[in-house]
Protein backbone atom coordinates (compact mmCIF):
# COMPACT_ATOMS: atom_id res chain seq x y z
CA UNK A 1 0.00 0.00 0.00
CA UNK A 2 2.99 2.47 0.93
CA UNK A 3 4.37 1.98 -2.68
CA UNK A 4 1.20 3.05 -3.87
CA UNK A 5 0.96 6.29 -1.86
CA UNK A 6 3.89 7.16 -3.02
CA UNK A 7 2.69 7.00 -6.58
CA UNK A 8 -0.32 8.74 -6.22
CA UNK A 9 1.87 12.40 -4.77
CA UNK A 10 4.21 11.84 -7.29
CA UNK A 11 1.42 12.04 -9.98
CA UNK A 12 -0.14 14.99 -8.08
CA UNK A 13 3.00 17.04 -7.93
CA UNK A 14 3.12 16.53 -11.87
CA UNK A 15 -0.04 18.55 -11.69
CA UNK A 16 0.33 21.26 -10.02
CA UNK A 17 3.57 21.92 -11.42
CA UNK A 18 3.40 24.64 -14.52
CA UNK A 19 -0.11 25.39 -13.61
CA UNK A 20 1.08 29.06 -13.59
CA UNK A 21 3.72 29.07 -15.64
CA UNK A 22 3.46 31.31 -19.29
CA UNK A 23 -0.01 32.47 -19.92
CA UNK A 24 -0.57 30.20 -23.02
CA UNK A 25 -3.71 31.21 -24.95
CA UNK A 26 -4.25 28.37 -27.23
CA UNK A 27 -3.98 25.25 -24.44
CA UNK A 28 -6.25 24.72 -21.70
CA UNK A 29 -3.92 24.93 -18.49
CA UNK A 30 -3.38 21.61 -17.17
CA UNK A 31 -5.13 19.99 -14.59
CA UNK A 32 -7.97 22.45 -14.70
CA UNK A 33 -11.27 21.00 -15.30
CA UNK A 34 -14.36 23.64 -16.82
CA UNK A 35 -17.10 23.30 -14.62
CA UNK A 36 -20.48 21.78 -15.61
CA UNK A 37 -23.22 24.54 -16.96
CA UNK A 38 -26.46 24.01 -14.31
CA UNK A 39 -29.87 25.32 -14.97
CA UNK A 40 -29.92 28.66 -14.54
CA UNK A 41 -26.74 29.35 -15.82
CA UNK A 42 -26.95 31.51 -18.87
CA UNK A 43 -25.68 34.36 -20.75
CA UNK A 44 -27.74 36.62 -23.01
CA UNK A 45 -27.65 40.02 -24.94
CA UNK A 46 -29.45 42.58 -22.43
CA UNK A 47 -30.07 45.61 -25.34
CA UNK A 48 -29.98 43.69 -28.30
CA UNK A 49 -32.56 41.24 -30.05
CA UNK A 50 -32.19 38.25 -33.27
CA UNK A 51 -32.43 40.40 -36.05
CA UNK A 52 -32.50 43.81 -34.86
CA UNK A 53 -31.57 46.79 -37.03
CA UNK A 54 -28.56 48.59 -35.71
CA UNK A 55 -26.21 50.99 -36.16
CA UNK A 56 -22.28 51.53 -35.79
CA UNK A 57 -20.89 52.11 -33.45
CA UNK A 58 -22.99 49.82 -31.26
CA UNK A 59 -23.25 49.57 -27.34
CA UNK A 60 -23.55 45.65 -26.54
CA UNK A 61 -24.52 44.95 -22.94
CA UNK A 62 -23.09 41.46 -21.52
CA UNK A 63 -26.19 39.84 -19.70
CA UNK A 64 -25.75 36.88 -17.18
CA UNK A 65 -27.59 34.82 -14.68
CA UNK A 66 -26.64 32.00 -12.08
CA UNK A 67 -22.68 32.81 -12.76
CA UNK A 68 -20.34 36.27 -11.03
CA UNK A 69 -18.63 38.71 -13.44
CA UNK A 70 -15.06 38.52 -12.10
CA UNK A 71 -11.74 40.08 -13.68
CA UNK A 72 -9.54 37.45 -15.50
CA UNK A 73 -6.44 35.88 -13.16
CA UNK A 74 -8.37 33.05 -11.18
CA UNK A 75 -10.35 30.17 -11.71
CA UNK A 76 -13.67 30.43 -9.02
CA UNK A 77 -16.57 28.10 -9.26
CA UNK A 78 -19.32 29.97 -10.98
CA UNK A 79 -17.58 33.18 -11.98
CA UNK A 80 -15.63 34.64 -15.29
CA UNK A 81 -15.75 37.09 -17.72
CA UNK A 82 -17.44 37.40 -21.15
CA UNK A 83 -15.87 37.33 -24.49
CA UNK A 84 -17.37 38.64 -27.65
CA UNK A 85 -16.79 37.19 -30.71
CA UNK A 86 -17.78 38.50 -33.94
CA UNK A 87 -19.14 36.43 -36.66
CA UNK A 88 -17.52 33.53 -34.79
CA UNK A 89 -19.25 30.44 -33.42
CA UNK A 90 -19.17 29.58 -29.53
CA UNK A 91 -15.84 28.04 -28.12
CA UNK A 92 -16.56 24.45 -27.14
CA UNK A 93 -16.15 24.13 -23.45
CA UNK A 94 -12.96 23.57 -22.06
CA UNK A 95 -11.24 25.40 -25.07
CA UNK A 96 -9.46 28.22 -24.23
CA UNK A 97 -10.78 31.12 -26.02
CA UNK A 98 -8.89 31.98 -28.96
CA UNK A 99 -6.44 35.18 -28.61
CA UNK A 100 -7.79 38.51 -28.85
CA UNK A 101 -8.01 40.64 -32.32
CA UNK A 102 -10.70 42.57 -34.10
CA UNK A 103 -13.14 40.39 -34.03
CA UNK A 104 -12.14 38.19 -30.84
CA UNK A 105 -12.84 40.74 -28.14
CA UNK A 106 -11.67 39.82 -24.43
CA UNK A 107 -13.46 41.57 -21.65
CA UNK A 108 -10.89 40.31 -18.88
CA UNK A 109 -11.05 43.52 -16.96
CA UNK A 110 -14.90 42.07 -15.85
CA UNK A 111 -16.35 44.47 -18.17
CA UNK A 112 -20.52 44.38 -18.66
CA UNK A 113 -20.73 46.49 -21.83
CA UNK A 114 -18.83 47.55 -25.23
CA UNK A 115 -19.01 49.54 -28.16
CA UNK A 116 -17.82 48.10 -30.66
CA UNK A 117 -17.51 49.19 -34.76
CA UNK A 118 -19.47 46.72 -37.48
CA UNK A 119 -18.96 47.54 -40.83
CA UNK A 120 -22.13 47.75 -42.93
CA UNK A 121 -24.63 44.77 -43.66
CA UNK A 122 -25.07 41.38 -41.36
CA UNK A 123 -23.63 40.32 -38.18
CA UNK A 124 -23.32 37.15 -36.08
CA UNK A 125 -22.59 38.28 -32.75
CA UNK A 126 -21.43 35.46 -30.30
CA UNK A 127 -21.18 36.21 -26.46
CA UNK A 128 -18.65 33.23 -24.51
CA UNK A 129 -18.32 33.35 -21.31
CA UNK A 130 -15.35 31.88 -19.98
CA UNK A 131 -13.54 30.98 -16.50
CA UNK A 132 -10.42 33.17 -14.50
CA UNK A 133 -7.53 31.29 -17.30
CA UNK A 134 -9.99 31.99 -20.68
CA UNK A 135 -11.25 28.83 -20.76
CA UNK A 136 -15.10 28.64 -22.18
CA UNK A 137 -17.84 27.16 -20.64
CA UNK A 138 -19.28 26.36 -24.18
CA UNK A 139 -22.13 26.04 -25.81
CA UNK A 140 -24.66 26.69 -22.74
CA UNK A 141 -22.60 29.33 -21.86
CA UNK A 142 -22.49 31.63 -24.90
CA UNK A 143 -25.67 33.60 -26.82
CA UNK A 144 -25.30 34.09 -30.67
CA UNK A 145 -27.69 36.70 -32.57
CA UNK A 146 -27.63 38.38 -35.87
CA UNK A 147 -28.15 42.06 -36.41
CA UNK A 148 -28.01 44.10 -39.84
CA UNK A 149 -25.61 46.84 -39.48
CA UNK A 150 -27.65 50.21 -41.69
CA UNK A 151 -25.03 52.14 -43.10
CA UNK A 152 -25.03 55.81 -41.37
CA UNK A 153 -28.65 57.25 -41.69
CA UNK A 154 -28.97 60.32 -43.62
CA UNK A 155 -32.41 60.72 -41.72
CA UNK A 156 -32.11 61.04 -38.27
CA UNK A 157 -35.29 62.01 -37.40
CA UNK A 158 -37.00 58.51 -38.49
């Protein structure tokens, strides 16, 4: 039984070790497991519907229920930040979210709204929440919408 023991803190220390080493966008840090999404547990667009008619720049507000908005840095059961990704699809869960650029926008700071600039025509809009490290919760944890970007109005009193 003793050799056993023995094995099993050896394989532990493996573990922990490099948990914080580099932060790696691109691998999901070891050892870390993504929680499971409960009922409940949901993000959504707060000012913004399927199909709605916008224009750019656009304010997007971050909606969530059943989780914490919490700056990036550490991994908490049933808190993380939001991500939103711009004619992307959802990051499966356990993926780390893919680096930030244009259209890969990282709210780490525990930010609840943007404004963001959408070129003319039709959007997919994808919101991700993910954990303290950037890894997504997935599916259940992300809301997609489109919305037609109008080109500036030459009208503004309609």
């Amino acid at each position: 039984a003793e050799g056993n023991h023995a094995d099993e803190v050896a394989e532990e220390h493996t573990h922990d070790h490099g948990d914080h080493e580099g932060h790696d966008h691109g691998d999901a840090p070891e050892g870390i497991v993504i929680q499971e999404i409960t009922e409940g547990q949901r993000v959504f667009f707060a000012n913004l519907e399927d199909g709605q008619i916008v224009t750019s720049p656009l304010t997007v507000e971050f909606g969530v229920e059943g989780m914490v908005v919490e700056p990036a840095g550490e991994v908490k059961e049933n808190s993380g930040h939001h991500h939103l990704l711009i004619d992307h699809d959802f990051s499966p869960a356990g993926t780390v979210v893919p680096p930030a650029d244009s259209t890969k926008l990282h709210f780490g700071k525990g930010q609840l709204s943007a404004e963001i600039n959408l070129a003319p025509g039709e959007h997919k809009l994808t919101m991700q929440f993910a954990n303290g490290v950037h890894m997504s919760y997935g599916e259940k944890m992300s809301a997609s919408i489109t919305v037609s970007v109008e080109a500036a109005a030459k009208h503004m009193d309609e």
